[in-house]
PDB file of N, CA and C in Angstrom:
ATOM      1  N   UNK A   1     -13.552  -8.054 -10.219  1.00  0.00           N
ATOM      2  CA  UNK A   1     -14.959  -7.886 -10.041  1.00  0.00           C
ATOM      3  C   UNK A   1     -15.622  -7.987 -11.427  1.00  0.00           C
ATOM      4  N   UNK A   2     -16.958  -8.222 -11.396  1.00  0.00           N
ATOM      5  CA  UNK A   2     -17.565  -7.979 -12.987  1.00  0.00           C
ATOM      6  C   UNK A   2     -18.449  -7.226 -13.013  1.00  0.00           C
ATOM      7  N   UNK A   3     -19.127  -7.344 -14.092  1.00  0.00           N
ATOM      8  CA  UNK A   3     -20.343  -6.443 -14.714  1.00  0.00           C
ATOM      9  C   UNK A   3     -20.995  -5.973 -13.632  1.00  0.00           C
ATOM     10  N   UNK A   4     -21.038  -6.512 -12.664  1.00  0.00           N
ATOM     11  CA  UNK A   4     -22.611  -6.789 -11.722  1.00  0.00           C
ATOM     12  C   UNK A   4     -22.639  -4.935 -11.277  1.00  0.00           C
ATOM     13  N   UNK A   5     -23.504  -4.746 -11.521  1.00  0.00           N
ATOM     14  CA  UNK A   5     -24.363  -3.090 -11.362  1.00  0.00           C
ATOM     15  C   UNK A   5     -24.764  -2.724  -9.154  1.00  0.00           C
ATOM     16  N   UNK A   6     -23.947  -2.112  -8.896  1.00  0.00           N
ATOM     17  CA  UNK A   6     -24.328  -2.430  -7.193  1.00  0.00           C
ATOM     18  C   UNK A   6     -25.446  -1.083  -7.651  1.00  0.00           C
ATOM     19  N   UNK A   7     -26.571  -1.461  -6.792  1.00  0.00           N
ATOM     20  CA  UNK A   7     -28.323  -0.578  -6.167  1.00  0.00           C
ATOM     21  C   UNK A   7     -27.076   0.554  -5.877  1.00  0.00           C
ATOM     22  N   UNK A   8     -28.050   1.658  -5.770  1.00  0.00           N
ATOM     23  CA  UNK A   8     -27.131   2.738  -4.972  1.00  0.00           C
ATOM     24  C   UNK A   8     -27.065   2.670  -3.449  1.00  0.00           C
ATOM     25  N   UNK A   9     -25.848   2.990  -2.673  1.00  0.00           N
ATOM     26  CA  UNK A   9     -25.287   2.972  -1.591  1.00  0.00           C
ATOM     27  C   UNK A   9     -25.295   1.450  -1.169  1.00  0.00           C
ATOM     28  N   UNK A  10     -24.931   0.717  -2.011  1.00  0.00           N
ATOM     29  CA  UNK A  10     -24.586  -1.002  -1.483  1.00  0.00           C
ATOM     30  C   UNK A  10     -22.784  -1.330  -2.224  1.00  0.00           C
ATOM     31  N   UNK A  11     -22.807  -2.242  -1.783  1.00  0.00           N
ATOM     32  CA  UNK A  11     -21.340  -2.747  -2.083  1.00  0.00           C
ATOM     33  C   UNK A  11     -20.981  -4.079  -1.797  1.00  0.00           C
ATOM     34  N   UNK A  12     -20.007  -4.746  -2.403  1.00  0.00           N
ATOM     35  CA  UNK A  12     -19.641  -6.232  -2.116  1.00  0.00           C
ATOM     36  C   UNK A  12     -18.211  -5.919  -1.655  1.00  0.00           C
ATOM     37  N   UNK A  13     -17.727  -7.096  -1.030  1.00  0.00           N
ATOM     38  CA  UNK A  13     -16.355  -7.601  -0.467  1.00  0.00           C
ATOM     39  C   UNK A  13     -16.123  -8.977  -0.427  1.00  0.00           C
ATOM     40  N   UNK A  14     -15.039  -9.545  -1.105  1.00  0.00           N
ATOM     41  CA  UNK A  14     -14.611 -11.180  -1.499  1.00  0.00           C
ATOM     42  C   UNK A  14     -13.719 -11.052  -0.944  1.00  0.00           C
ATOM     43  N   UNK A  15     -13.279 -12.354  -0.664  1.00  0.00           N
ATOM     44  CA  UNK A  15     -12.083 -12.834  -0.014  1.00  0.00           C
ATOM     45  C   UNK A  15     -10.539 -12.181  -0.558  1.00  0.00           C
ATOM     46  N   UNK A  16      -9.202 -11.546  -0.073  1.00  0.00           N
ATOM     47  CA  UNK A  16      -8.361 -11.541  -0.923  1.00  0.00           C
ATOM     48  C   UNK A  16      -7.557 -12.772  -1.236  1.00  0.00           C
ATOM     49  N   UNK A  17      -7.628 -14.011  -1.818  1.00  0.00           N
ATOM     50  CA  UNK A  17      -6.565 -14.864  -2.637  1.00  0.00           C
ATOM     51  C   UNK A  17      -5.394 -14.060  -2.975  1.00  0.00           C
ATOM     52  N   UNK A  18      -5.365 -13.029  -2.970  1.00  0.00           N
ATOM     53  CA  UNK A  18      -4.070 -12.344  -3.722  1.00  0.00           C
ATOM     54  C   UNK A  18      -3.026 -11.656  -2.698  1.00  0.00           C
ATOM     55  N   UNK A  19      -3.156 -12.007  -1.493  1.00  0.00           N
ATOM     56  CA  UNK A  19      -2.857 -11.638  -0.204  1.00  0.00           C
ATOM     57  C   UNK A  19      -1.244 -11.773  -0.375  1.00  0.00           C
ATOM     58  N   UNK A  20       0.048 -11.077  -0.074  1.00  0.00           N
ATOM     59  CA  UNK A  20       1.438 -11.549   0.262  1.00  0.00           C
ATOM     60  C   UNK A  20       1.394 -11.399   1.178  1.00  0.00           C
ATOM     61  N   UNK A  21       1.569 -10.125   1.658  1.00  0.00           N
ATOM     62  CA  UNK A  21       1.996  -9.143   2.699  1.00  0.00           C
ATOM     63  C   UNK A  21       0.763  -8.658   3.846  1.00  0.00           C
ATOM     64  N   UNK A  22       1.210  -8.807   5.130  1.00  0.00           N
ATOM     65  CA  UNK A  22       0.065  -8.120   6.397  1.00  0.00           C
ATOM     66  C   UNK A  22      -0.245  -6.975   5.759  1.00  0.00           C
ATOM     67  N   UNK A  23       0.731  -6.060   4.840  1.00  0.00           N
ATOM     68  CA  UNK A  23      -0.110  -4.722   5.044  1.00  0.00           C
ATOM     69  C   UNK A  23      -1.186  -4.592   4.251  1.00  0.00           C
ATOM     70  N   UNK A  24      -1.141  -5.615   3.138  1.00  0.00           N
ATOM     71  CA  UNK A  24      -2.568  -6.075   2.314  1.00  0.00           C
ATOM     72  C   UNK A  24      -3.718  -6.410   2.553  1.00  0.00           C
ATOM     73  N   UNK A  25      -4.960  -5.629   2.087  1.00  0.00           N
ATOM     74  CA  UNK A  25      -6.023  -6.151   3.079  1.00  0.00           C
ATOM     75  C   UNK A  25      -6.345  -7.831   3.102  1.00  0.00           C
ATOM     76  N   UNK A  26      -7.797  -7.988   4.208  1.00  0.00           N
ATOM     77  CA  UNK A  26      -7.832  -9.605   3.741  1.00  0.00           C
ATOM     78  C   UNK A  26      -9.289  -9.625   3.152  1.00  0.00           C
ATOM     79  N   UNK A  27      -9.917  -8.314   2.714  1.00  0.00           N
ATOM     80  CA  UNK A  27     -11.037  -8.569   1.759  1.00  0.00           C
ATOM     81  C   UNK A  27     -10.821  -7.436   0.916  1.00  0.00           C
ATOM     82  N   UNK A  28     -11.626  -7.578  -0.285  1.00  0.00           N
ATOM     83  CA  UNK A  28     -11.498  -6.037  -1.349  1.00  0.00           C
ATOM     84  C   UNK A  28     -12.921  -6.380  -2.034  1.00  0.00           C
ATOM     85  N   UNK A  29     -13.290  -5.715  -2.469  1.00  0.00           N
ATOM     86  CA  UNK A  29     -14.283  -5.599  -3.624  1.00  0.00           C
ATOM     87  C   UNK A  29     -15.047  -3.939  -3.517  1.00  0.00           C
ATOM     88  N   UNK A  30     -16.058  -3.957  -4.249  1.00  0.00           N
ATOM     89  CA  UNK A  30     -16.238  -1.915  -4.629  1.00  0.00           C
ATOM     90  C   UNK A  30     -18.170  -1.579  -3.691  1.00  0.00           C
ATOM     91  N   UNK A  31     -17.958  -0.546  -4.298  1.00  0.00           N
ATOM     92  CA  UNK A  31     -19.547  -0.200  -3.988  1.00  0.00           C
ATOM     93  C   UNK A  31     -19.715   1.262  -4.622  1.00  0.00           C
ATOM     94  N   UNK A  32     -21.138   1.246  -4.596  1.00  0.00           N
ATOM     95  CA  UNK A  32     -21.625   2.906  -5.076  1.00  0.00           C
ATOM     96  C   UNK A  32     -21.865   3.556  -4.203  1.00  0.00           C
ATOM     97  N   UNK A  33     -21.896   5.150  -3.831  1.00  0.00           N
ATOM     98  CA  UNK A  33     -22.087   5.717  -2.892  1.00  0.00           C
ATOM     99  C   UNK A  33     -22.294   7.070  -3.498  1.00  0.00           C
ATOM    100  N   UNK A  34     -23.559   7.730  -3.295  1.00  0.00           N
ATOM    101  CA  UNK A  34     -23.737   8.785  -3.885  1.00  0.00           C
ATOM    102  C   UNK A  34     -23.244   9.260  -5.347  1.00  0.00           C
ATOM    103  N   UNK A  35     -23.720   8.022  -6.425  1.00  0.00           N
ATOM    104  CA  UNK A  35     -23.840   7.675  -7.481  1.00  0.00           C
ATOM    105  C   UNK A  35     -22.110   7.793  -7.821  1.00  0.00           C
ATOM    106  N   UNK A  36     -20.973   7.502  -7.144  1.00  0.00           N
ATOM    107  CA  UNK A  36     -19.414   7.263  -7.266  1.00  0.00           C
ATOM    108  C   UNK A  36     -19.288   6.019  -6.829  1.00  0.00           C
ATOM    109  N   UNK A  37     -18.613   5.565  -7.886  1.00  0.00           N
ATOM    110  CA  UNK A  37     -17.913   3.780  -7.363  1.00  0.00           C
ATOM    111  C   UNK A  37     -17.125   4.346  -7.039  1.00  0.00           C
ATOM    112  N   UNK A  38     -16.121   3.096  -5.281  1.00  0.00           N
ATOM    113  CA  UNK A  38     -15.233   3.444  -4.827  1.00  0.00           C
ATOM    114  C   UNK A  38     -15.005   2.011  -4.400  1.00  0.00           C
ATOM    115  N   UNK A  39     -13.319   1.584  -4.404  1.00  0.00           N
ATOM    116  CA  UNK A  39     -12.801   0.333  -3.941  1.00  0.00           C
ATOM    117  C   UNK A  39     -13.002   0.673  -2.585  1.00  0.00           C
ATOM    118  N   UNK A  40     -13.289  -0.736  -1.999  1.00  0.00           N
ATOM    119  CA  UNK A  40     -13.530  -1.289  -0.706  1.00  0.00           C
ATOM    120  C   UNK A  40     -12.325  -2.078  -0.361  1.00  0.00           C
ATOM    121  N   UNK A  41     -11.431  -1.758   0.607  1.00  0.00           N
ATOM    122  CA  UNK A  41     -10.417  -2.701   1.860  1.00  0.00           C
ATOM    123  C   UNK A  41     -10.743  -2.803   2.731  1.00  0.00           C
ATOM    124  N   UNK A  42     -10.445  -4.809   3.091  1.00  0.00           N
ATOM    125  CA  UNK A  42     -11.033  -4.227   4.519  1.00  0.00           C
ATOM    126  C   UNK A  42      -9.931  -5.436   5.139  1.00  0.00           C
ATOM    127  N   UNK A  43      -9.741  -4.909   6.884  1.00  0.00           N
ATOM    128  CA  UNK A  43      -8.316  -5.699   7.496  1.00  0.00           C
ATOM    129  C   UNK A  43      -9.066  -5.965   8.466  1.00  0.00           C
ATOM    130  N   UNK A  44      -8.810  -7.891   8.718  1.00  0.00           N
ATOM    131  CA  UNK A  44      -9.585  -7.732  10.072  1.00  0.00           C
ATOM    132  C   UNK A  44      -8.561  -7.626  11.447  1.00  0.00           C
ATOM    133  N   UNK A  45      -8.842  -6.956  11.715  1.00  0.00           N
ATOM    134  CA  UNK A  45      -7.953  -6.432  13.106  1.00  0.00           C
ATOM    135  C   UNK A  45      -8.675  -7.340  14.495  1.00  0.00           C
ATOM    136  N   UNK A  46      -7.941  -7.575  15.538  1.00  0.00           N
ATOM    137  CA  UNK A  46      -8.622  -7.646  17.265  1.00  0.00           C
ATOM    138  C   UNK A  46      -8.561  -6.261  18.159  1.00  0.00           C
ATOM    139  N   UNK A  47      -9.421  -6.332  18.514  1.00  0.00           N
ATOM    140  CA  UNK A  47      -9.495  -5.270  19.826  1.00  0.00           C
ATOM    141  C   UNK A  47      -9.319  -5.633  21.159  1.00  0.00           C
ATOM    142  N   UNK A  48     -10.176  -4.415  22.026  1.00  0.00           N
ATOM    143  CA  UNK A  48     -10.419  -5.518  23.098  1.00  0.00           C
ATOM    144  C   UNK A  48     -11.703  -5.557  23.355  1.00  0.00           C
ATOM    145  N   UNK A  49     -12.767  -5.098  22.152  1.00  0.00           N
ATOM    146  CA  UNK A  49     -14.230  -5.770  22.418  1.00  0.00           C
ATOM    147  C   UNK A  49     -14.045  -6.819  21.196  1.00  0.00           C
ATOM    148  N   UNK A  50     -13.174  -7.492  20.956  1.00  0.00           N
ATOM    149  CA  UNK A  50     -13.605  -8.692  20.068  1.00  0.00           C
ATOM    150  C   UNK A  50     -12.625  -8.329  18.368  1.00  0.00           C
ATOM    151  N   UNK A  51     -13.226  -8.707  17.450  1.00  0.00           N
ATOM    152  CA  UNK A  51     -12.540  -8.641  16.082  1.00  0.00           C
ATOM    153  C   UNK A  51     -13.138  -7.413  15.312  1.00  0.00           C
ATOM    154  N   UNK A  52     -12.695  -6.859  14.386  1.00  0.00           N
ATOM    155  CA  UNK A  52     -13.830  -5.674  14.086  1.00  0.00           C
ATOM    156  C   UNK A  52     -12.913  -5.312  12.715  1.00  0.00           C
ATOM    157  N   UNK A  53     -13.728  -5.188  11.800  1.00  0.00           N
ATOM    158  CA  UNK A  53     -13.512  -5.100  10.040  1.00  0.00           C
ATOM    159  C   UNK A  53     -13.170  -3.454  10.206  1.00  0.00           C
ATOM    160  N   UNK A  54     -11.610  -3.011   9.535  1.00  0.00           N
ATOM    161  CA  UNK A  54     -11.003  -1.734   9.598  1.00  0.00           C
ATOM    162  C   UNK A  54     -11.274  -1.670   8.247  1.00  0.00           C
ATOM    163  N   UNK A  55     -11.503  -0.504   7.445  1.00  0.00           N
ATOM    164  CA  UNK A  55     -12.217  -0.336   5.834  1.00  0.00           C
ATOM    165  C   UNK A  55     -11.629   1.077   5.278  1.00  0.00           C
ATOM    166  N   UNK A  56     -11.200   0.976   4.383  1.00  0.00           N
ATOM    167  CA  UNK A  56     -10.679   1.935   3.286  1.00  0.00           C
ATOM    168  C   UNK A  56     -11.492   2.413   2.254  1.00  0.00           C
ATOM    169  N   UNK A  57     -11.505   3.358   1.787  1.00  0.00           N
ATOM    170  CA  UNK A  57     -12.216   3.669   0.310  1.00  0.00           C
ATOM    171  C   UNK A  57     -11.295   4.092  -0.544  1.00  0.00           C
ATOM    172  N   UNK A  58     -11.645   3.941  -1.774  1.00  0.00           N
ATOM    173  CA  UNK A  58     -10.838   4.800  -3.058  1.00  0.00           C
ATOM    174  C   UNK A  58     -11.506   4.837  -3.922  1.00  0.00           C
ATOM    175  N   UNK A  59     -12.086   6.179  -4.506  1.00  0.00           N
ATOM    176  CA  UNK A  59     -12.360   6.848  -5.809  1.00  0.00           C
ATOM    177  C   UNK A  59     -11.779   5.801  -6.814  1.00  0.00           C
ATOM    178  N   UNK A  60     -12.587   4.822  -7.613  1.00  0.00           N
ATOM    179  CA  UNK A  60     -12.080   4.162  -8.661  1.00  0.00           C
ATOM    180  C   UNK A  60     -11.509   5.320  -9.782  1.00  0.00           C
ATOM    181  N   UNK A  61     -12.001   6.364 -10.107  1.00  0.00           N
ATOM    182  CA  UNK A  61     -11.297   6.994 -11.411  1.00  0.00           C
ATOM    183  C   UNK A  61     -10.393   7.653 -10.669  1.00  0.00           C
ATOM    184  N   UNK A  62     -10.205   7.938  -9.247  1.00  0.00           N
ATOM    185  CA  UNK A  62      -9.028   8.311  -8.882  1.00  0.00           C
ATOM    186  C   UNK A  62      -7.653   7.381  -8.953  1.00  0.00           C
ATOM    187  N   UNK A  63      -8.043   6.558  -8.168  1.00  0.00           N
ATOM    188  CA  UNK A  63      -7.268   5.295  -8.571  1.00  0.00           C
ATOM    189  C   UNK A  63      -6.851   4.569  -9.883  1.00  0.00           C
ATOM    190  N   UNK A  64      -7.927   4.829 -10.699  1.00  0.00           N
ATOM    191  CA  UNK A  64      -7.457   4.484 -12.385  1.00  0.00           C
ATOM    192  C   UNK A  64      -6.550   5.465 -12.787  1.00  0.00           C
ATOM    193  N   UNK A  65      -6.251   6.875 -12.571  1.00  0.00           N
ATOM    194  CA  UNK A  65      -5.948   8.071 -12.934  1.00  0.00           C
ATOM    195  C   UNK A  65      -4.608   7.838 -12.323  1.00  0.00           C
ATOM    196  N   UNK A  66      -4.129   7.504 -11.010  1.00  0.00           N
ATOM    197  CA  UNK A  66      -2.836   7.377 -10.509  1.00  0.00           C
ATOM    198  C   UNK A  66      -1.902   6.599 -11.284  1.00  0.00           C
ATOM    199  N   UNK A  67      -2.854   4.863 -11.560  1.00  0.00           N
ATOM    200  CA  UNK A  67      -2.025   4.316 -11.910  1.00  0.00           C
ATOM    201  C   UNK A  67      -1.340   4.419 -13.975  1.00  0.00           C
ATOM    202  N   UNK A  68      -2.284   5.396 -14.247  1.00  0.00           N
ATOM    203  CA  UNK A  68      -2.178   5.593 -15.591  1.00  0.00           C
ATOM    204  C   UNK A  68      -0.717   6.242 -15.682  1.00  0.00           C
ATOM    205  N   UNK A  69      -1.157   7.356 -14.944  1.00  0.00           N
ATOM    206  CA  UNK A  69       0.330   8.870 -14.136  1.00  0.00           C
ATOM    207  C   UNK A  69       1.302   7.643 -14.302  1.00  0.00           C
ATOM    208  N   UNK A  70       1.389   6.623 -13.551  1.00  0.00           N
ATOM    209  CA  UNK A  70       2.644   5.773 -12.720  1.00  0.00           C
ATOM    210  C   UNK A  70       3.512   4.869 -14.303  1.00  0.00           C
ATOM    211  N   UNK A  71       2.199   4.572 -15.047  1.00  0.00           N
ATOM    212  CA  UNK A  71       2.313   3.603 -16.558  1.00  0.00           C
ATOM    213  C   UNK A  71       2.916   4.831 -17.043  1.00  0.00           C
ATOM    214  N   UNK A  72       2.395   6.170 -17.144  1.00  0.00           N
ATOM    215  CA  UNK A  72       2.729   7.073 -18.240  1.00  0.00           C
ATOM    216  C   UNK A  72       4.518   7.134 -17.829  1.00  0.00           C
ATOM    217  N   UNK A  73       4.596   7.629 -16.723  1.00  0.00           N
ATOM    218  CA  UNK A  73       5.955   8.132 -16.331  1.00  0.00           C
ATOM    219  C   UNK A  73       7.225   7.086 -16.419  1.00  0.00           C
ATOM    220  N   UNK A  74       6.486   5.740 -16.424  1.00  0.00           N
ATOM    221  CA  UNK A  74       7.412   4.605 -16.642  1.00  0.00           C
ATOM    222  C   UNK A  74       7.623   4.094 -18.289  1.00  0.00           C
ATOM    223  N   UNK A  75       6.815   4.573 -19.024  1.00  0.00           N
ATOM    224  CA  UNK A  75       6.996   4.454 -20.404  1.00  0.00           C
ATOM    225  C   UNK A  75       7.877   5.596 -21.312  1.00  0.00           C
ATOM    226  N   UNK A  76       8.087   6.968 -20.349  1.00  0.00           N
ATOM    227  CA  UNK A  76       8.899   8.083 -21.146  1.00  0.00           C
ATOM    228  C   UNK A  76      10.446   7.615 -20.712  1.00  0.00           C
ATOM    229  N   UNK A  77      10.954   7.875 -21.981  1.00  0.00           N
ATOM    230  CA  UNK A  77      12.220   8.021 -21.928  1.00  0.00           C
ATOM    231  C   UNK A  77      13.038   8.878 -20.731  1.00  0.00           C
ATOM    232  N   UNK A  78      13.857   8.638 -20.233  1.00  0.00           N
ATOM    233  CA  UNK A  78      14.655   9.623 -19.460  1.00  0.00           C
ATOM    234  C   UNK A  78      15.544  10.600 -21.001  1.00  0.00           C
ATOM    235  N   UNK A  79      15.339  11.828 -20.181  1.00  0.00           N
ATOM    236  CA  UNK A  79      15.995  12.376 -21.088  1.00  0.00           C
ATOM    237  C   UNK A  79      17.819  12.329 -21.534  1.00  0.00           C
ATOM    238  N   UNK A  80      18.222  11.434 -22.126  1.00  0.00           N
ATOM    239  CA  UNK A  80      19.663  10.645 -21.742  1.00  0.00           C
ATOM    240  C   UNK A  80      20.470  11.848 -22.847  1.00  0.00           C
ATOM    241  N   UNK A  81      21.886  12.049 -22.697  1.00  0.00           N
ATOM    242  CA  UNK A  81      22.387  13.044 -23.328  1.00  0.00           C
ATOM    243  C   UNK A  81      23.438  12.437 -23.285  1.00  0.00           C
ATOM    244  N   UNK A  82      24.119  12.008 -24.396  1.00  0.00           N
ATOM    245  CA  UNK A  82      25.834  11.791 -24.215  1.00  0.00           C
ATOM    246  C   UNK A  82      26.733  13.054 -25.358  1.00  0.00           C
ATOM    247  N   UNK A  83      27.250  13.233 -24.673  1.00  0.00           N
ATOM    248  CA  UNK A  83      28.017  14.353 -26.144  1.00  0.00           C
ATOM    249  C   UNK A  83      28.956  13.716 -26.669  1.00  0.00           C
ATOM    250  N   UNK A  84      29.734  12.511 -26.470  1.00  0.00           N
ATOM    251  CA  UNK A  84      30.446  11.558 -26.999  1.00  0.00           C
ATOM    252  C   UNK A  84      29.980  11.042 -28.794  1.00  0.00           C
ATOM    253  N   UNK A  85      28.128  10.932 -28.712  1.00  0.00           N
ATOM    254  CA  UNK A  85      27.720  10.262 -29.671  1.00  0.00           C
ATOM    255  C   UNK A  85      28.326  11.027 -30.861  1.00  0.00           C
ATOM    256  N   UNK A  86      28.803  10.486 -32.151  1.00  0.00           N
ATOM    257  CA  UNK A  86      28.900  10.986 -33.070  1.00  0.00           C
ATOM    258  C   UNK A  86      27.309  11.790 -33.900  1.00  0.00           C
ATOM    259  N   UNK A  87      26.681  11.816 -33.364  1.00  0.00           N
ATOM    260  CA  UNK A  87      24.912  11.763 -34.325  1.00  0.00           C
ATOM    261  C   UNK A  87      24.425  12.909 -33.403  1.00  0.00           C
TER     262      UNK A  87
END
């Protein structure tokens, strides 16, 4: 997404290109909502009145905050111990 500033309580959704997997949505993009940006998913599902857009939210600094946790915990050392080492 870029710069672009969403009015309050509006939001965009683009196509996903980045699609592998069904359980991936098939649109994403964000919106503001009571002055909090939050990512937008959305899956289009069938019913039986027709097709109908299923939608997710996520707290962007929540979501920035997880994946930091996920970077942090994958960058520490395991704490490795050999008593063999001479040192």
């Amino acid at each position: 997404m870029s710069d672009y500033q969403h009015k309050p309580d509006s939001g965009s959704l683009f196509k996903n290109d980045r699609r592998e997997k069904d359980t991936q949505p098939h649109y994403r993009g964000d919106c503001l909502v009571d002055g909090k940006e939050y990512w937008v998913s959305a899956w289009v599902n069938e019913g039986k009145n027709g097709k109908y857009f299923s939608l997710k939210f996520s707290e962007k600094q929540e979501a920035h905050d997880k994946g930091m946790a996920k970077a942090r915990d994958a960058a520490e050392p395991d704490d490795f111990v050999d008593e063999d080492l001479p040192f």
